[in-house]
C-alpha atoms as a PDB file:
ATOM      1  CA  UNK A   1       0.000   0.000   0.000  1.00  0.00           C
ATOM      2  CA  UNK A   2       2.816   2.344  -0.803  1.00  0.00           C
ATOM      3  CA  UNK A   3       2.469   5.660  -1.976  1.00  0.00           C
ATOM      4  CA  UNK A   4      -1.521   5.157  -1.784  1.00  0.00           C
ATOM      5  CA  UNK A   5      -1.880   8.787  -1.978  1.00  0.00           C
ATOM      6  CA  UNK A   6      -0.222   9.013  -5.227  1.00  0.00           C
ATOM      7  CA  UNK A   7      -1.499   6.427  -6.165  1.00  0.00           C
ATOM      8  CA  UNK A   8      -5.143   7.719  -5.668  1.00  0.00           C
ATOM      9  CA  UNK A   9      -4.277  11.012  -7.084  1.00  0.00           C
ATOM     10  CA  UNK A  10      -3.003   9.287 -10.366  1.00  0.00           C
ATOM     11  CA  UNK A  11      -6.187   7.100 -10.805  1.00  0.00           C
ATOM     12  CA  UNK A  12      -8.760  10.360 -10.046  1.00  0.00           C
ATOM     13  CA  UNK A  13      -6.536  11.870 -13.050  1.00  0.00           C
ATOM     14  CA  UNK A  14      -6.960   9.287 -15.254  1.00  0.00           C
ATOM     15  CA  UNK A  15     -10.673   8.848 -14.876  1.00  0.00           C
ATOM     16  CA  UNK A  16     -11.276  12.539 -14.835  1.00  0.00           C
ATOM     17  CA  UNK A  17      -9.543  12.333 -18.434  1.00  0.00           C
ATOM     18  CA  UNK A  18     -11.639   9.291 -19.374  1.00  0.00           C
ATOM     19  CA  UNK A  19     -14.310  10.863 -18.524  1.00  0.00           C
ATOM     20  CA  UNK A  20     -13.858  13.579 -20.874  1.00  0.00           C
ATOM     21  CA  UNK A  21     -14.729  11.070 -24.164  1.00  0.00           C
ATOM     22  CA  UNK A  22     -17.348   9.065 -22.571  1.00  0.00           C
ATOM     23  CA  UNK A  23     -19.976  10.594 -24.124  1.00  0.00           C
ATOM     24  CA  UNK A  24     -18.346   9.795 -27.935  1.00  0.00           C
ATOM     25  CA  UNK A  25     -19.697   6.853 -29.108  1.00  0.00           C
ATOM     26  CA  UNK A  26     -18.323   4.996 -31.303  1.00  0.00           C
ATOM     27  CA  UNK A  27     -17.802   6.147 -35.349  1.00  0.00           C
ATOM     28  CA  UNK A  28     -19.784   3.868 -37.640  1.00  0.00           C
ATOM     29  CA  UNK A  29     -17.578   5.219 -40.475  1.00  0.00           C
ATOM     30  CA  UNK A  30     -17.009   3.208 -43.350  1.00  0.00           C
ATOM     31  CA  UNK A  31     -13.650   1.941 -43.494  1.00  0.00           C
ATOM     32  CA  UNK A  32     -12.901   2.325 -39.698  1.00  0.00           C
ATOM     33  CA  UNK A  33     -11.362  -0.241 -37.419  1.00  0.00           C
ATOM     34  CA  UNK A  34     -13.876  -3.110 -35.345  1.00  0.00           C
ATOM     35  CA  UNK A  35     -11.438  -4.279 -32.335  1.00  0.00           C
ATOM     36  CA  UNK A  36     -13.051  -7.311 -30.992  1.00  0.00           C
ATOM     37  CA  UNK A  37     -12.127  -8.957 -27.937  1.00  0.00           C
ATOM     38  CA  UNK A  38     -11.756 -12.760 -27.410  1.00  0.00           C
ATOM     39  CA  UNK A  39      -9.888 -15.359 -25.486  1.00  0.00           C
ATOM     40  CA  UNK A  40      -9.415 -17.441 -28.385  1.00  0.00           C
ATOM     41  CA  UNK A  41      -8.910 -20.530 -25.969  1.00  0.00           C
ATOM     42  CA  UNK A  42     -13.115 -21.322 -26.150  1.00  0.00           C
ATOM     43  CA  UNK A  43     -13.238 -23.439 -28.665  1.00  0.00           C
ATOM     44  CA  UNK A  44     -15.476 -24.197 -30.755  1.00  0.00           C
ATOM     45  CA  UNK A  45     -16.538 -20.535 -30.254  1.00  0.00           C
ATOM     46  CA  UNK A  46     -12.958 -18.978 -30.511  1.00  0.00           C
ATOM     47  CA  UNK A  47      -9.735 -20.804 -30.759  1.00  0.00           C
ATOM     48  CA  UNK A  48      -5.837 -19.678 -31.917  1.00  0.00           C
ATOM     49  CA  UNK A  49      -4.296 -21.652 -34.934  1.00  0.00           C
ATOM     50  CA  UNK A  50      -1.169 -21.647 -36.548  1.00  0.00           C
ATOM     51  CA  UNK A  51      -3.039 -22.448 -39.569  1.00  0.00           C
ATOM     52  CA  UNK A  52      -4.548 -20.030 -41.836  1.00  0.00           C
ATOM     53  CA  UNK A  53      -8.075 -20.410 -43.679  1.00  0.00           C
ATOM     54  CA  UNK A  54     -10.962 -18.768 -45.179  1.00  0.00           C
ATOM     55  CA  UNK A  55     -12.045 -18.260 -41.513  1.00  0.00           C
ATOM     56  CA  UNK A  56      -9.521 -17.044 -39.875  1.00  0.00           C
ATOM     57  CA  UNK A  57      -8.589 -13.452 -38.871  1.00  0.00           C
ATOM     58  CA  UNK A  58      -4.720 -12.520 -37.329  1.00  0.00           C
ATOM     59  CA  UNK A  59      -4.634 -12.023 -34.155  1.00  0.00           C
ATOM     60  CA  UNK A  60      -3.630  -8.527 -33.427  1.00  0.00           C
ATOM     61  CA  UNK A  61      -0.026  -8.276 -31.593  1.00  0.00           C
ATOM     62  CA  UNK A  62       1.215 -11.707 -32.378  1.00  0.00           C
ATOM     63  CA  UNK A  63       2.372 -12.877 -35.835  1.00  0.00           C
ATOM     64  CA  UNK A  64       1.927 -15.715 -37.291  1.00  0.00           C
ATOM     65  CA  UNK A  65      -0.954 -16.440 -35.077  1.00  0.00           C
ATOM     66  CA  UNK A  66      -4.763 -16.410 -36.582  1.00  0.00           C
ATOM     67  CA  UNK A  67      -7.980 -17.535 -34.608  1.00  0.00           C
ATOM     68  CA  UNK A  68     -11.145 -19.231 -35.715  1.00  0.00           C
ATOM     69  CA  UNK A  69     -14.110 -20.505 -34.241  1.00  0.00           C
ATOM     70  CA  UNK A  70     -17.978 -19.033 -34.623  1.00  0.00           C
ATOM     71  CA  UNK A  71     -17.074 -15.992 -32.699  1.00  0.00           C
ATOM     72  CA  UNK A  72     -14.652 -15.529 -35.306  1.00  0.00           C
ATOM     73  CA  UNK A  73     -17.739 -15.879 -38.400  1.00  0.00           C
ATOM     74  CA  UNK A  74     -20.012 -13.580 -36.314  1.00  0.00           C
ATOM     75  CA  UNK A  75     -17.479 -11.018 -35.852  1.00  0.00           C
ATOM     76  CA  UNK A  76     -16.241 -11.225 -39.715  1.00  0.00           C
ATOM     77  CA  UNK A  77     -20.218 -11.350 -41.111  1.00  0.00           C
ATOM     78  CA  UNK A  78     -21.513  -8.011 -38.729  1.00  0.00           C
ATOM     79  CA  UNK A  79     -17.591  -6.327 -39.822  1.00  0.00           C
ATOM     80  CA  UNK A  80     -18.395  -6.751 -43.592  1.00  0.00           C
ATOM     81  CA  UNK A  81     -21.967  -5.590 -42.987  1.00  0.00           C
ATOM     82  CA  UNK A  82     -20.783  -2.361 -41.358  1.00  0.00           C
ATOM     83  CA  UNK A  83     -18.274  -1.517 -43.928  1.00  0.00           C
ATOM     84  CA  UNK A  84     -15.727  -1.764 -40.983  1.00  0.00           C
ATOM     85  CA  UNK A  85     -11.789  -3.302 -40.852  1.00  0.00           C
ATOM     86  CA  UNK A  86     -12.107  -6.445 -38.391  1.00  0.00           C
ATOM     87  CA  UNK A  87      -8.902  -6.542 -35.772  1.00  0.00           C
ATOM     88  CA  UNK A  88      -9.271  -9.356 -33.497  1.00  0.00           C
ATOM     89  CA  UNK A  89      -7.270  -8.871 -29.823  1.00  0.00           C
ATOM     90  CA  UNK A  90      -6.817 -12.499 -27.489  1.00  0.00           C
ATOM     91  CA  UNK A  91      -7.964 -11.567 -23.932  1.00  0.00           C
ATOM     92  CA  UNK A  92      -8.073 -13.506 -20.920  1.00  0.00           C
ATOM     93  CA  UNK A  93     -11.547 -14.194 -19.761  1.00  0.00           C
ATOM     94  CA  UNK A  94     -11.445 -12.412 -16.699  1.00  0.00           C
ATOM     95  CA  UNK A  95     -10.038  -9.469 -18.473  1.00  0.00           C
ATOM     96  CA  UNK A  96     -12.458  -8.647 -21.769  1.00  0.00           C
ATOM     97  CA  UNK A  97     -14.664  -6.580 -20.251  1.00  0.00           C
ATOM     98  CA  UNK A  98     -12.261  -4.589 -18.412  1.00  0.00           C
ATOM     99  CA  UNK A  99     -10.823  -4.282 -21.564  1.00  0.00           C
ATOM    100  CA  UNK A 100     -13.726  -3.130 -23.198  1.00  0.00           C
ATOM    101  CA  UNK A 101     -14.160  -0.199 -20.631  1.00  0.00           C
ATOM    102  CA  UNK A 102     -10.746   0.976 -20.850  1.00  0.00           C
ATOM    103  CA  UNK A 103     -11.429   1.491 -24.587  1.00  0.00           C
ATOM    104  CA  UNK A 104      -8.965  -1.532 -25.554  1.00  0.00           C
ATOM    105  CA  UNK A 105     -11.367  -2.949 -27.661  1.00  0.00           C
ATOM    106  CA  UNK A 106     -14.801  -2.197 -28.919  1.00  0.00           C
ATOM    107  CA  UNK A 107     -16.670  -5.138 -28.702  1.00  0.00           C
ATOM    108  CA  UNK A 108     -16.484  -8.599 -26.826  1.00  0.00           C
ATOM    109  CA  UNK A 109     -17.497 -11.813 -28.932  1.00  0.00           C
ATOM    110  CA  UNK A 110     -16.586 -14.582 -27.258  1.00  0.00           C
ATOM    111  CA  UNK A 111     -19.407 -16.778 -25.881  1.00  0.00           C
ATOM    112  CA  UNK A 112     -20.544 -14.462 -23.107  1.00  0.00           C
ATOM    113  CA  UNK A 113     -24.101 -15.161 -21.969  1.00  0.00           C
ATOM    114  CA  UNK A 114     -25.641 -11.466 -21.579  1.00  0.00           C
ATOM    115  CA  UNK A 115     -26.187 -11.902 -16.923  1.00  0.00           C
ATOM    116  CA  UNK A 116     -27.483  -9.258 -15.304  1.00  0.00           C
ATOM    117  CA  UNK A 117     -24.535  -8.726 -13.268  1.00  0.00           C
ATOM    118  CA  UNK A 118     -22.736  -8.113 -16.498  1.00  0.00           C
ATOM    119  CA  UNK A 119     -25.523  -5.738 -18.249  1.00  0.00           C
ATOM    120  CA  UNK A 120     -24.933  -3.554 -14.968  1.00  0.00           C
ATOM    121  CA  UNK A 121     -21.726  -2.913 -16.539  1.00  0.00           C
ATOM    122  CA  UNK A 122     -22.439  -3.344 -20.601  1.00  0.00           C
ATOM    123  CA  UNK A 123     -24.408  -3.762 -22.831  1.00  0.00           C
ATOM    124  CA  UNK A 124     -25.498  -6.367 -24.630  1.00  0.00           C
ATOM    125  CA  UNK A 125     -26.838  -7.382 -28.524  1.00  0.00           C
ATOM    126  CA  UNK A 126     -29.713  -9.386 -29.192  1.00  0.00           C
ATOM    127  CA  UNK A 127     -28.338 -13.559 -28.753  1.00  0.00           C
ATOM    128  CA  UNK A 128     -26.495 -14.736 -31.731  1.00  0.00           C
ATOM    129  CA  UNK A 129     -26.070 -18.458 -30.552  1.00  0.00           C
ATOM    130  CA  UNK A 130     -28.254 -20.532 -27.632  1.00  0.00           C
ATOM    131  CA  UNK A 131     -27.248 -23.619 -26.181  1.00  0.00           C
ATOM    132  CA  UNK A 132     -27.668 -25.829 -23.065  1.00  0.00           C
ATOM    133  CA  UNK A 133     -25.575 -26.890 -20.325  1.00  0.00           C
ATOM    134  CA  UNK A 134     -24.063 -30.150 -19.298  1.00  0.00           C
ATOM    135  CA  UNK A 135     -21.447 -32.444 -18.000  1.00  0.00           C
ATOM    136  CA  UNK A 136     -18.425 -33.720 -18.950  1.00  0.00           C
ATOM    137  CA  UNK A 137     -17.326 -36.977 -17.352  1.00  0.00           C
ATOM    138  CA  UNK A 138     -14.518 -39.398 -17.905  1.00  0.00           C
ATOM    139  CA  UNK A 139     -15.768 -42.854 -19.837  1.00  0.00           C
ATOM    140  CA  UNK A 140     -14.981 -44.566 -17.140  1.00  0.00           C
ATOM    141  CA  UNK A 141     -17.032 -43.194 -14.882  1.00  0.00           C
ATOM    142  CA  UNK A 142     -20.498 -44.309 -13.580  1.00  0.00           C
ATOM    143  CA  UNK A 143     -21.848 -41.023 -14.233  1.00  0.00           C
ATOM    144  CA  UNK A 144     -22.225 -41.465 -17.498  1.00  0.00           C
ATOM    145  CA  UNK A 145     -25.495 -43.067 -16.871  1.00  0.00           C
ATOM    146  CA  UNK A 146     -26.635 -40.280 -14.406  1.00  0.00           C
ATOM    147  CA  UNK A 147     -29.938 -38.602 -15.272  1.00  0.00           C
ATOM    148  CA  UNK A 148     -30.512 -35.969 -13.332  1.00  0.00           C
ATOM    149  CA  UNK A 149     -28.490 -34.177 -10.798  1.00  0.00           C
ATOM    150  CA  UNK A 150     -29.166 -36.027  -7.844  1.00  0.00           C
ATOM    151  CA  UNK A 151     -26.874 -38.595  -9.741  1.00  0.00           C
ATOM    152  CA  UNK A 152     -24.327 -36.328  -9.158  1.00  0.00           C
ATOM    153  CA  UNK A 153     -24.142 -35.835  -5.668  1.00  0.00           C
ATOM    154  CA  UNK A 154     -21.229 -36.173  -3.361  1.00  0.00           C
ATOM    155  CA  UNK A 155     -18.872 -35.959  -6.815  1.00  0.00           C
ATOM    156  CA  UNK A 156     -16.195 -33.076  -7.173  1.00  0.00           C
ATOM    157  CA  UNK A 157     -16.991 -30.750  -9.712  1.00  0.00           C
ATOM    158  CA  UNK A 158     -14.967 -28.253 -11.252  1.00  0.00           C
ATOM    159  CA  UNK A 159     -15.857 -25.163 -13.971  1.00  0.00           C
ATOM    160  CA  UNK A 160     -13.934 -22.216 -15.419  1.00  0.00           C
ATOM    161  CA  UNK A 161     -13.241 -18.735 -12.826  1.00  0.00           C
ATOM    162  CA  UNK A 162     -15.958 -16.085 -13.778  1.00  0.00           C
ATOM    163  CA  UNK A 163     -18.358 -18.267 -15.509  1.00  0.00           C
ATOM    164  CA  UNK A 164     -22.303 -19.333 -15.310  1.00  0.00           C
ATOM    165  CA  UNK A 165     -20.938 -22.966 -15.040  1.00  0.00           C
ATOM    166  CA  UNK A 166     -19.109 -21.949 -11.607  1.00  0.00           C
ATOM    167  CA  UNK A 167     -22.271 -20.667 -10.358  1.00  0.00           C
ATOM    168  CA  UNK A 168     -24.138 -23.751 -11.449  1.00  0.00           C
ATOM    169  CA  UNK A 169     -22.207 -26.387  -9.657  1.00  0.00           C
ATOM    170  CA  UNK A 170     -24.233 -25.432  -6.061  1.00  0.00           C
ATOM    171  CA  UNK A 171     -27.194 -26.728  -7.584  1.00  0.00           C
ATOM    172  CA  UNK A 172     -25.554 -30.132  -7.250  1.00  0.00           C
ATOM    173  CA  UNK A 173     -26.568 -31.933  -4.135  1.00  0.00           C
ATOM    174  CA  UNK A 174     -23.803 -32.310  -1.603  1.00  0.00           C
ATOM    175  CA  UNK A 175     -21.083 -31.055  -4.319  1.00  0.00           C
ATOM    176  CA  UNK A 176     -17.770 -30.633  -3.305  1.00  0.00           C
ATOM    177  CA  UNK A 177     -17.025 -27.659  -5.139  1.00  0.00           C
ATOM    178  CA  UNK A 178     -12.912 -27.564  -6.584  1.00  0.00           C
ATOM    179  CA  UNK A 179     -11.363 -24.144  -6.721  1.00  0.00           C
ATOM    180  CA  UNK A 180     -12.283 -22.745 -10.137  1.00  0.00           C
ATOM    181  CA  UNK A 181      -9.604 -22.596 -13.140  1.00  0.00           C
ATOM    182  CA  UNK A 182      -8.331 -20.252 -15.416  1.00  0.00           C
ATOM    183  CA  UNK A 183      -9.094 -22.339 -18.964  1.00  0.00           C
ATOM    184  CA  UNK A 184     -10.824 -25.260 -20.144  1.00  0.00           C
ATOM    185  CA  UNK A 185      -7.794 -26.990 -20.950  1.00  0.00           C
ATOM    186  CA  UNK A 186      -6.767 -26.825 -17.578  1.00  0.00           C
ATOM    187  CA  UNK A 187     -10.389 -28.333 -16.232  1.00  0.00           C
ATOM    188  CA  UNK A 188     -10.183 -30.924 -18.754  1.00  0.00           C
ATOM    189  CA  UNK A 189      -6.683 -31.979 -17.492  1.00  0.00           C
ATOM    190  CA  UNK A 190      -7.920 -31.915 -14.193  1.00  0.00           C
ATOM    191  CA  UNK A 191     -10.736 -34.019 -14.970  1.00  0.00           C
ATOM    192  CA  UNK A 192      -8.508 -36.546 -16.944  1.00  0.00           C
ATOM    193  CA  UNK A 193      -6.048 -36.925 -14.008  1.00  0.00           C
ATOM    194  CA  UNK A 194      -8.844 -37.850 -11.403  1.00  0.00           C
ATOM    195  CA  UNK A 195      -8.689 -34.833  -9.854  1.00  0.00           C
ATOM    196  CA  UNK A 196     -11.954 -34.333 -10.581  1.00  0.00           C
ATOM    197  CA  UNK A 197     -15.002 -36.132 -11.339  1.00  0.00           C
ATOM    198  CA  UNK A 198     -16.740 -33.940 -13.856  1.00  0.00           C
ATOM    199  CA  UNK A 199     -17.149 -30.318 -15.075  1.00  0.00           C
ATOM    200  CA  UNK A 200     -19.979 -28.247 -16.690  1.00  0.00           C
ATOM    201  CA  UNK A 201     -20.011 -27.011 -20.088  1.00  0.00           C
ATOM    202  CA  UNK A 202     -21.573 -25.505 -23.052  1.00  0.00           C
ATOM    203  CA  UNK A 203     -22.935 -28.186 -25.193  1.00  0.00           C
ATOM    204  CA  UNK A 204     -20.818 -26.910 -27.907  1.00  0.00           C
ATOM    205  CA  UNK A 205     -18.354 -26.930 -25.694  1.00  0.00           C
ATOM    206  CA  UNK A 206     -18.251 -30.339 -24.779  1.00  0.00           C
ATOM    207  CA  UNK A 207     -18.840 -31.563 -28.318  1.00  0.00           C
ATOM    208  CA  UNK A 208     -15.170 -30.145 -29.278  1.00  0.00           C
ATOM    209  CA  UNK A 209     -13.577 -30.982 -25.634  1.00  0.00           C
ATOM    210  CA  UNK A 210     -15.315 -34.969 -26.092  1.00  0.00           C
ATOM    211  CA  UNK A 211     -14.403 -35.250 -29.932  1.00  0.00           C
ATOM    212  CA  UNK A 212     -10.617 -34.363 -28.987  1.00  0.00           C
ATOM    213  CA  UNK A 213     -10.236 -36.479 -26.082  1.00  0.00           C
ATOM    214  CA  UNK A 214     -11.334 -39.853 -26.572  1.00  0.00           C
ATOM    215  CA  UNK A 215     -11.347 -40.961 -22.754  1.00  0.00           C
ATOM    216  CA  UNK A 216     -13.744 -38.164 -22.151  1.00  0.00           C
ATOM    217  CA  UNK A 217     -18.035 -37.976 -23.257  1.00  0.00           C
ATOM    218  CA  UNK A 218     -20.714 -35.566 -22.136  1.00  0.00           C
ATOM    219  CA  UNK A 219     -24.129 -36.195 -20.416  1.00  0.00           C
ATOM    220  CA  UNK A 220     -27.398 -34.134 -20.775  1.00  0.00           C
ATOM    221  CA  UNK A 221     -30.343 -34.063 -18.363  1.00  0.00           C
ATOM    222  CA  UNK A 222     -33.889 -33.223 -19.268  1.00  0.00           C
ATOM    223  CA  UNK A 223     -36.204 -31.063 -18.449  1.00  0.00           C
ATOM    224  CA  UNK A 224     -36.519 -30.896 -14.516  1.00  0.00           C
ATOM    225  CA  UNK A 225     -33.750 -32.994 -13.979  1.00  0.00           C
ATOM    226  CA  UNK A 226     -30.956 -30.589 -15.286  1.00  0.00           C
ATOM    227  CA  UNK A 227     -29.615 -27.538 -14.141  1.00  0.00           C
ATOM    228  CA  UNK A 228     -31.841 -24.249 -13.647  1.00  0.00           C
ATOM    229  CA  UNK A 229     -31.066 -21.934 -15.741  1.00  0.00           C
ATOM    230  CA  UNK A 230     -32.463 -18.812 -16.919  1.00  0.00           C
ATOM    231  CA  UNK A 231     -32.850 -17.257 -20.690  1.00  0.00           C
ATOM    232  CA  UNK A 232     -30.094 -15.485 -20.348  1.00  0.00           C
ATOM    233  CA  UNK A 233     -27.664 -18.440 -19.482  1.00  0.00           C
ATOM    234  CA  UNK A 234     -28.687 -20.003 -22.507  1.00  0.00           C
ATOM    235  CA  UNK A 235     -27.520 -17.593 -24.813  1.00  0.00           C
ATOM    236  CA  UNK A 236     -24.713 -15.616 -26.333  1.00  0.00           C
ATOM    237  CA  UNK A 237     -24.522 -12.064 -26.978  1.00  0.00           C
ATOM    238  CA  UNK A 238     -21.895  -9.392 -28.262  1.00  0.00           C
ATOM    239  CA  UNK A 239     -20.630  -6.960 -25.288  1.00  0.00           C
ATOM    240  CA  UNK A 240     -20.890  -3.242 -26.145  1.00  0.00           C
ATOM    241  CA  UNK A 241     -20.001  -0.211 -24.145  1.00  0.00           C
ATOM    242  CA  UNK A 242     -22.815   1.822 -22.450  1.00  0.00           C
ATOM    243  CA  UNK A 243     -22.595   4.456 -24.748  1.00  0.00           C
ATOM    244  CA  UNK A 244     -22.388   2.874 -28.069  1.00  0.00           C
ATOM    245  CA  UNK A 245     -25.790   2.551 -28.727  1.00  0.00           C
ATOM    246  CA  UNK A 246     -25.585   3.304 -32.521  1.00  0.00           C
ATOM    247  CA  UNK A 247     -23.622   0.662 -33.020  1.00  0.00           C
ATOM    248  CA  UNK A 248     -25.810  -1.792 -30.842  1.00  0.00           C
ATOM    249  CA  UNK A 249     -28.544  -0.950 -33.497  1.00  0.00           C
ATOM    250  CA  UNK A 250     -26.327  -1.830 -36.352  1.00  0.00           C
ATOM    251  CA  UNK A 251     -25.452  -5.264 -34.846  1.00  0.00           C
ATOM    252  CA  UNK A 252     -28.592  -6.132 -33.748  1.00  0.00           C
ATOM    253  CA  UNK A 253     -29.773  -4.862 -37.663  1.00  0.00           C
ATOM    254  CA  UNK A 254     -27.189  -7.461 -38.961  1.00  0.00           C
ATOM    255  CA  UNK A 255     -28.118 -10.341 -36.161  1.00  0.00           C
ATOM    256  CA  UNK A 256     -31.766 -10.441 -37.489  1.00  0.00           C
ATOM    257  CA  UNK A 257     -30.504 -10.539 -40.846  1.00  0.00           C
ATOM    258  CA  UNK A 258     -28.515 -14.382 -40.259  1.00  0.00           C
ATOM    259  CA  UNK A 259     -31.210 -17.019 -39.921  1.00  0.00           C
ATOM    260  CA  UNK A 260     -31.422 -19.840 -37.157  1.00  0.00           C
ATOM    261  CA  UNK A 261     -30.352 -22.197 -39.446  1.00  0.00           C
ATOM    262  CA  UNK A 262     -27.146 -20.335 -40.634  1.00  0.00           C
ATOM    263  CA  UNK A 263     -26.290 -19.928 -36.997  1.00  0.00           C
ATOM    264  CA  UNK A 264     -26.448 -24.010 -36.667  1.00  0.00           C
ATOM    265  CA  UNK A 265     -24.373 -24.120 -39.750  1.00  0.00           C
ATOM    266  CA  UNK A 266     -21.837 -21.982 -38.463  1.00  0.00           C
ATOM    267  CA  UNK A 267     -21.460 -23.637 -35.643  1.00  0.00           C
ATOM    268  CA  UNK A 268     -21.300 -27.090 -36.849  1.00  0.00           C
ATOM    269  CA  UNK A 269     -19.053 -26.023 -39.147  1.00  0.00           C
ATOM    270  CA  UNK A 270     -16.945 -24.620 -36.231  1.00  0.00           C
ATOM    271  CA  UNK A 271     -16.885 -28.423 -34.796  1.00  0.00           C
ATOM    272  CA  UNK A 272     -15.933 -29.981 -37.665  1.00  0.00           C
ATOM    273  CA  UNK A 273     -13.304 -27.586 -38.463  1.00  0.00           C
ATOM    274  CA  UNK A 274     -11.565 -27.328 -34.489  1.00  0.00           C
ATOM    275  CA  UNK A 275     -11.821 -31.061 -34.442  1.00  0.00           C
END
């Protein structure tokens, strides 16, 4: 806590001059610059590749790197809509919408259901993908014949830091609940060396996790017996700053414009492509 005061007095400055643009939303212009925010470790929403494609965008800051995934389509399809240049930045989780406020980037695309925790803070587009929640379990296990969540009691569970799926693992009965993780490669690895006995996912999610580790499969409940969940845990949405309301307009213009089956497309196409 060293030199708080200056500390203090630096931070008041810095907001004061932030302060001063706030009200400038951002310029639709044609030919500007889209910086979208990702992790590009979600896959089959956003991963990195070495591998260039018709999908792929480089990722800003580190060459010879691209990222694809359906975040990737959706931020290239409402881009060429708007006339604008797509730059794509890799974020950690934890950091995109900080990011986003500090005028880093201008949008976040990267699987992030639309809470109302987060809306205090953003706001969000209209969904561009919905999906359900399950678990992933080792083969192995007996749980792969559990059907509801009472199957799961007792069991350690494990999800990524700053997600729905964290939050979700207290509606399993007598859970033992494993310190949250940073990335889903680092759940799945825990889940692979025993450490724990499942984790919750995005059925997307899953699909791509289960499909590249052949020791591993996913289980849905139905109905009642699954997790409770409301609408907006179910779906995706792109992150905007307060203030840019023209261009939430725009993107929700171009959302309504890509059909329900396109959006399946995409992201079967994502699946097939990751995997």
């Amino acid at each position: 806590m060293r030199k708080v005061f200056l500390l203090f007095t630096v931070l008041l400055s810095f907001g004061l001059l932030s302060a001063c643009g706030s009200s400038e939303q951002f310029d639709l212009t044609e030919g500007n610059t889209l910086t979208v925010g990702l992790e590009a470790a979600y896959a089959p929403y956003n991963w990195m590749t070495q591998t260039q494609n018709e999908f792929t965008v480089p990722l800003n800051g580190q060459p010879g790197a691209y990222v694809d995934g359906y975040d990737v389509v959706v931020a290239r399809r409402i881009a060429e809509e708007l006339n604008l240049e797509l730059v794509i930045k890799a974020i950690d989780w934890d950091g995109l919408i900080q990011a986003l406020q500090a005028n880093q980037i201008d949008l976040i695309i990267a699987g992030m259901s639309p809470t109302s925790e987060r809306a205090k803070t953003v706001n969000f587009s209209n969904e561009y993908y919905r999906s359900e929640q399950v678990i992933v379990v080792q083969k192995t296990s007996s749980l792969v014949n559990a059907t509801s969540l009472n199957d799961l009691s007792g069991k350690r569970a494990v999800a990524q830091l700053g997600t729905l799926q964290n939050d979700l693992i207290d509606q399993i009965p007598n859970v033992t609940k494993l310190t949250a993780l940073e990335s889903y490669g680092a759940i799945t690895q825990a889940l692979r060396s025993g450490q724990a006995d499942l984790f919750i996912a995005e059925l997307p999610v899953a699909q791509s996790i289960t499909a590249a580790n052949s020791d591993l499969t996913y289980v849905a409940f139905t109905g009642e017996n699954g997790f409770e969940v409301a609408e907006e845990d179910v779906t995706t949405a792109v992150a905007l700053r307060k203030r840019d309301t023209d261009l939430l307009e725009a993107i929700n213009t171009v959302l309504a414009g890509i059909s329900v089956e396109t959006r399946n497309g995409w992201m079967t196409a994502a699946l097939e492509r990751q995997n």
